[in-house]
N, C-alpha and C. Protein backbone atom coordinates (compact mmCIF):
# COMPACT_ATOMS: atom_id res chain seq x y z
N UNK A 1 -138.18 -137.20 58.03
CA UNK A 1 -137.81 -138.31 58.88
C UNK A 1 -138.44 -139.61 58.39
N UNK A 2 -139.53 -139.56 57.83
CA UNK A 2 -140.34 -140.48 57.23
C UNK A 2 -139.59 -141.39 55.94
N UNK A 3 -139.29 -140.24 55.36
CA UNK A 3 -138.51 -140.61 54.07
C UNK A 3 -137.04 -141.44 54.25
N UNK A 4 -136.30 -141.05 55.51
CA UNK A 4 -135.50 -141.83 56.04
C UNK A 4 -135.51 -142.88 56.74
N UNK A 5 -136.74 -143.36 57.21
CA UNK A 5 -136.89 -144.73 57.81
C UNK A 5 -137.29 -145.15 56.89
N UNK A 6 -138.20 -144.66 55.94
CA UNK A 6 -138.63 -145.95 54.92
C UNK A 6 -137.32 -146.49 53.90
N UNK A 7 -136.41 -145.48 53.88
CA UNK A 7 -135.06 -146.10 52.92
C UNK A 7 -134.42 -147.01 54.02
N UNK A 8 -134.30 -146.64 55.02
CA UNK A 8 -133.36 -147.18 55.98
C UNK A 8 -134.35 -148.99 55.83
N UNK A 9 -135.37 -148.73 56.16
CA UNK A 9 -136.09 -150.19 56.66
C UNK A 9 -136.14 -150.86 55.52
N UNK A 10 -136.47 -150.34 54.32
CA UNK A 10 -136.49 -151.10 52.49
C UNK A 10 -134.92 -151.66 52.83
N UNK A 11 -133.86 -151.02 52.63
CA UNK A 11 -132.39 -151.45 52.73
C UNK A 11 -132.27 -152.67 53.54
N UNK A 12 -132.80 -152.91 54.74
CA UNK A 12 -132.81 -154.12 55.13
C UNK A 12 -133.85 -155.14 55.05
N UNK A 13 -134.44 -154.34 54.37
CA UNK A 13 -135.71 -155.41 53.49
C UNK A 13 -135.46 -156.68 52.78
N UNK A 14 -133.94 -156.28 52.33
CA UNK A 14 -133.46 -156.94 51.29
C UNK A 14 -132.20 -158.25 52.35
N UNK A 15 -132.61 -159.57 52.28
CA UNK A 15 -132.20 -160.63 52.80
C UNK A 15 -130.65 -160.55 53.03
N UNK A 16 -129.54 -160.15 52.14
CA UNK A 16 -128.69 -159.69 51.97
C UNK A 16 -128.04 -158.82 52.71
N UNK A 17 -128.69 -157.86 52.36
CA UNK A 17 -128.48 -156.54 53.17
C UNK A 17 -128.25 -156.46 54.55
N UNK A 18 -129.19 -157.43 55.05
CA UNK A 18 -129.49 -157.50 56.38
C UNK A 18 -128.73 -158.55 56.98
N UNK A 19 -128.21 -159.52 56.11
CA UNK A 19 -127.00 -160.61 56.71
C UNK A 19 -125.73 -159.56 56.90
N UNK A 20 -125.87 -158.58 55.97
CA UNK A 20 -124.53 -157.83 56.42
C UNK A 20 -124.87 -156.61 57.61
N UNK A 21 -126.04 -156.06 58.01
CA UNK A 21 -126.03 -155.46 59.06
C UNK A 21 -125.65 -156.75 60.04
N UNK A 22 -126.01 -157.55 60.11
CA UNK A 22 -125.92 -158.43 60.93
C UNK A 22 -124.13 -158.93 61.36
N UNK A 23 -123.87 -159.14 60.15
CA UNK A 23 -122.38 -158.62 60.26
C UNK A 23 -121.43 -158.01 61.10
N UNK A 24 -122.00 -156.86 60.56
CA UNK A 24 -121.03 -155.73 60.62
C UNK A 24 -121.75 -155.02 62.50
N UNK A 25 -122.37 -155.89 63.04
CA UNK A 25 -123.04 -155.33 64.27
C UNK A 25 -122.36 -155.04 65.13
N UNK A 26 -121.11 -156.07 65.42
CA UNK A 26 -119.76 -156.50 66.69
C UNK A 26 -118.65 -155.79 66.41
N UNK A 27 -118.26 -156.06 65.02
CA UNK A 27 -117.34 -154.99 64.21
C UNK A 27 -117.03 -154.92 62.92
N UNK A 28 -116.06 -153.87 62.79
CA UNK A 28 -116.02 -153.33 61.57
C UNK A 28 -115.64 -154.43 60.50
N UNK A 29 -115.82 -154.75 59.42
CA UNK A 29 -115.11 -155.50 58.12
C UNK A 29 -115.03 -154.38 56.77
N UNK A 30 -113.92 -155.47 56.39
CA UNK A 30 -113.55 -155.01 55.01
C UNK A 30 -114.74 -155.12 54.12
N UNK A 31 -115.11 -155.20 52.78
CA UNK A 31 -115.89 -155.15 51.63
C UNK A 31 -115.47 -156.98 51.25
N UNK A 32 -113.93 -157.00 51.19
CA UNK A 32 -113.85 -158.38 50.51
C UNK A 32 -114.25 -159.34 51.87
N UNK A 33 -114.05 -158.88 53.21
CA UNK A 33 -114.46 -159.98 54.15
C UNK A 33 -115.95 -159.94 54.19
N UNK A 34 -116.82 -159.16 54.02
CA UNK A 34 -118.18 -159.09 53.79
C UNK A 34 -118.92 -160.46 52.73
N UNK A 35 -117.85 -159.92 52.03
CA UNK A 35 -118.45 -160.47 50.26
C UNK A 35 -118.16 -162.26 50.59
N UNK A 36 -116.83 -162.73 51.41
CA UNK A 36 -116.26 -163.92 51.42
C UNK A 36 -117.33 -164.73 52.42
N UNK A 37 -117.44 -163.81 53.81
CA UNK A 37 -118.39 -164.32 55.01
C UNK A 37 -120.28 -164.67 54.34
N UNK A 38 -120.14 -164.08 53.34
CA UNK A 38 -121.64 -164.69 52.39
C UNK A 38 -121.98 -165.20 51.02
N UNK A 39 -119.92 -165.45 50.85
CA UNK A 39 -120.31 -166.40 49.40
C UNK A 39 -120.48 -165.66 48.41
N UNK A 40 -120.48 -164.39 48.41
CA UNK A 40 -121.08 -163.33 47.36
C UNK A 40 -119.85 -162.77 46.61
N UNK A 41 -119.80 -162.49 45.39
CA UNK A 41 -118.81 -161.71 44.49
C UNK A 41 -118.60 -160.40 44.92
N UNK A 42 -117.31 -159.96 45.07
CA UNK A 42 -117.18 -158.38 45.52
C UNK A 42 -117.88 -157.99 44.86
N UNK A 43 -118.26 -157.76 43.69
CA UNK A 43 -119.48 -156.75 43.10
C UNK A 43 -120.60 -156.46 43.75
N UNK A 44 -121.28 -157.93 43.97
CA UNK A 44 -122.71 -157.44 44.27
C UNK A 44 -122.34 -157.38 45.86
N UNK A 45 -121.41 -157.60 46.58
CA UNK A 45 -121.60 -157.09 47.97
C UNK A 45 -121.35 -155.73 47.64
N UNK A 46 -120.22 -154.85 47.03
CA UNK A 46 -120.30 -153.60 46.36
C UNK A 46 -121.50 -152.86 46.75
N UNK A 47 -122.34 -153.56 45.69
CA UNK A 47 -124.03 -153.02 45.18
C UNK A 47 -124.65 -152.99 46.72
N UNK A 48 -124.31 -153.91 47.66
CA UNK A 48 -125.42 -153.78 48.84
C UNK A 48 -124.64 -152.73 49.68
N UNK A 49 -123.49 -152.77 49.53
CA UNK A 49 -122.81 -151.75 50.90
C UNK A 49 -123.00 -150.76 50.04
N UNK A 50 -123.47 -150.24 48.94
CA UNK A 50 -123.38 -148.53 48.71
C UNK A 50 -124.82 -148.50 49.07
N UNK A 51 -125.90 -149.58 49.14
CA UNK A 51 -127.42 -148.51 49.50
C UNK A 51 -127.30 -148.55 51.13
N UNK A 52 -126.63 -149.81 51.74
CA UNK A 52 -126.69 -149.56 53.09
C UNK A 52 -126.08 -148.13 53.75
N UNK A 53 -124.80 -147.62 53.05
CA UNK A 53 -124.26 -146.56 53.03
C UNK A 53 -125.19 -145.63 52.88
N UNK A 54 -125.36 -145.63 51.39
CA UNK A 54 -126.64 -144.50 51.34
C UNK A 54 -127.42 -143.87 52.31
N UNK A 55 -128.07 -145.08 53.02
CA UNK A 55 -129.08 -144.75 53.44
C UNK A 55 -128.68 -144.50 55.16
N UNK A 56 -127.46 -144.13 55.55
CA UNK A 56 -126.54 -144.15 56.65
C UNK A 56 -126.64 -145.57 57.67
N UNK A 57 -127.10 -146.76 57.17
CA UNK A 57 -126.75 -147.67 58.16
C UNK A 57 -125.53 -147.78 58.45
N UNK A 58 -124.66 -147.65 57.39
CA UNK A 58 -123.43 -148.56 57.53
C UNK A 58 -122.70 -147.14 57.47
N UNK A 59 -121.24 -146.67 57.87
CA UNK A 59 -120.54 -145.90 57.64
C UNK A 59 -119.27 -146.79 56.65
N UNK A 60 -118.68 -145.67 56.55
CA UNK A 60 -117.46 -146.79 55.77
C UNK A 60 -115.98 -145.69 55.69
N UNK A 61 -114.94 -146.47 55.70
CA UNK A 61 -113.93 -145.50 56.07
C UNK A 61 -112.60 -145.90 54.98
N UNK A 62 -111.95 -145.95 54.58
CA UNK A 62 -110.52 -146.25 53.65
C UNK A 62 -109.78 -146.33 54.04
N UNK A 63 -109.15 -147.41 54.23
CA UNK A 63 -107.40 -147.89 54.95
C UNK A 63 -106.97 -148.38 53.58
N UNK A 64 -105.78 -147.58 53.52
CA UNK A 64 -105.51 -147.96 52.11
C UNK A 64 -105.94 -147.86 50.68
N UNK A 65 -105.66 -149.56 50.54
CA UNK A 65 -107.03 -149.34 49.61
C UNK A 65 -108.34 -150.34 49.79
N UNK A 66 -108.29 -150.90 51.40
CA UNK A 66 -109.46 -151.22 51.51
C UNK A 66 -110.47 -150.59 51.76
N UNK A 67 -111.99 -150.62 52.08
CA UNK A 67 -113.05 -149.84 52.59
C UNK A 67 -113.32 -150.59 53.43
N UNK A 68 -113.49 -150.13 54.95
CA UNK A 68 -113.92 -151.22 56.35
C UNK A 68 -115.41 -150.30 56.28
N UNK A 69 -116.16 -151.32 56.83
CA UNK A 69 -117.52 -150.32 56.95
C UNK A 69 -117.99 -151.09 58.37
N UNK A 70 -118.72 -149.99 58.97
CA UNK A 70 -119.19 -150.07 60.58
C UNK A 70 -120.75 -150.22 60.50
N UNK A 71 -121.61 -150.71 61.44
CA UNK A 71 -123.04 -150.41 61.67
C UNK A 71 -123.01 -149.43 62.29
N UNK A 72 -123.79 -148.04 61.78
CA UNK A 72 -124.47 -146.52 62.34
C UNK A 72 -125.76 -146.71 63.05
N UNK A 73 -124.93 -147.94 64.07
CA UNK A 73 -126.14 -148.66 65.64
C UNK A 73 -126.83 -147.09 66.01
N UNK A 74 -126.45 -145.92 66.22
CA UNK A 74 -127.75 -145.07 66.46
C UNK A 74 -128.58 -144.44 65.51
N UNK A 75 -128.03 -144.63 64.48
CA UNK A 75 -128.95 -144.12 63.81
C UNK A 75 -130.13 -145.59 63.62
N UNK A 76 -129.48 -146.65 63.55
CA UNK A 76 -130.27 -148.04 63.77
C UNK A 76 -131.44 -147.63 64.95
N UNK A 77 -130.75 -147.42 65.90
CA UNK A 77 -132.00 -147.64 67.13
C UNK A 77 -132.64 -146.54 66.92
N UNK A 78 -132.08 -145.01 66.60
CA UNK A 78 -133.07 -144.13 66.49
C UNK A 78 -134.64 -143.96 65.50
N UNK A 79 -134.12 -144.96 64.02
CA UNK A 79 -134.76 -145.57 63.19
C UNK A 79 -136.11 -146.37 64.17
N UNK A 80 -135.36 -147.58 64.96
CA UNK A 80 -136.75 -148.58 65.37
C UNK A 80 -137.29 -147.15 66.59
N UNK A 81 -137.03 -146.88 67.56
CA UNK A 81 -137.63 -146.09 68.43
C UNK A 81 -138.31 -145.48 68.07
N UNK A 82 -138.31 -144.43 66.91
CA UNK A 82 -138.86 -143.78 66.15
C UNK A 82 -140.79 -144.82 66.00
N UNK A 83 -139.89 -145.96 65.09
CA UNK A 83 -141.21 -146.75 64.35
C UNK A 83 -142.32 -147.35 65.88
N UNK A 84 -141.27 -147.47 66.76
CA UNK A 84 -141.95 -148.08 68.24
C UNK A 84 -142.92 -147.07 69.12
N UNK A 85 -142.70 -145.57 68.59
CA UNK A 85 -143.06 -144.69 69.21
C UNK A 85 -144.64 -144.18 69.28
């Protein structure tokens, strides 16, 4: 469990990362609306939604051929409760 909050909390360590949890909090977006809403090249938003993924903040699903990705809000709160505990 340890090993999973510390990836989870590093992942939003990163300034970036965390403009897109921030994001993606209300609802779901695409990858290219991610990348557009912060100025960023689909690539490196790419690079941040696969560790947020990784590390289960973000889920992500395929319409098409876009990828919409969601905030995994319980695993979020179960993460801080955890650290609050």
């Amino acid at each position: 469990m340890i090993d999973e909050q510390a990836r989870a909390f590093g992942a939003i360590g990163d300034a970036t990362r965390l403009r897109i949890v921030r994001l993606v909090r209300e609802r779901e977006m695409a990858g290219h609306e991610i990348a557009s809403a912060l100025g960023i090249s689909p690539a490196l938003a790419c690079h941040h939604l696969k560790e947020l993924v990784g590390c289960g903040l973000l889920s992500r699903r395929r319409i098409g051929r876009s990828k919409r990705y969601a905030l995994n809000r319980a695993l979020l709160e179960q993460h801080v409760r955890a650290l609050l505990a």
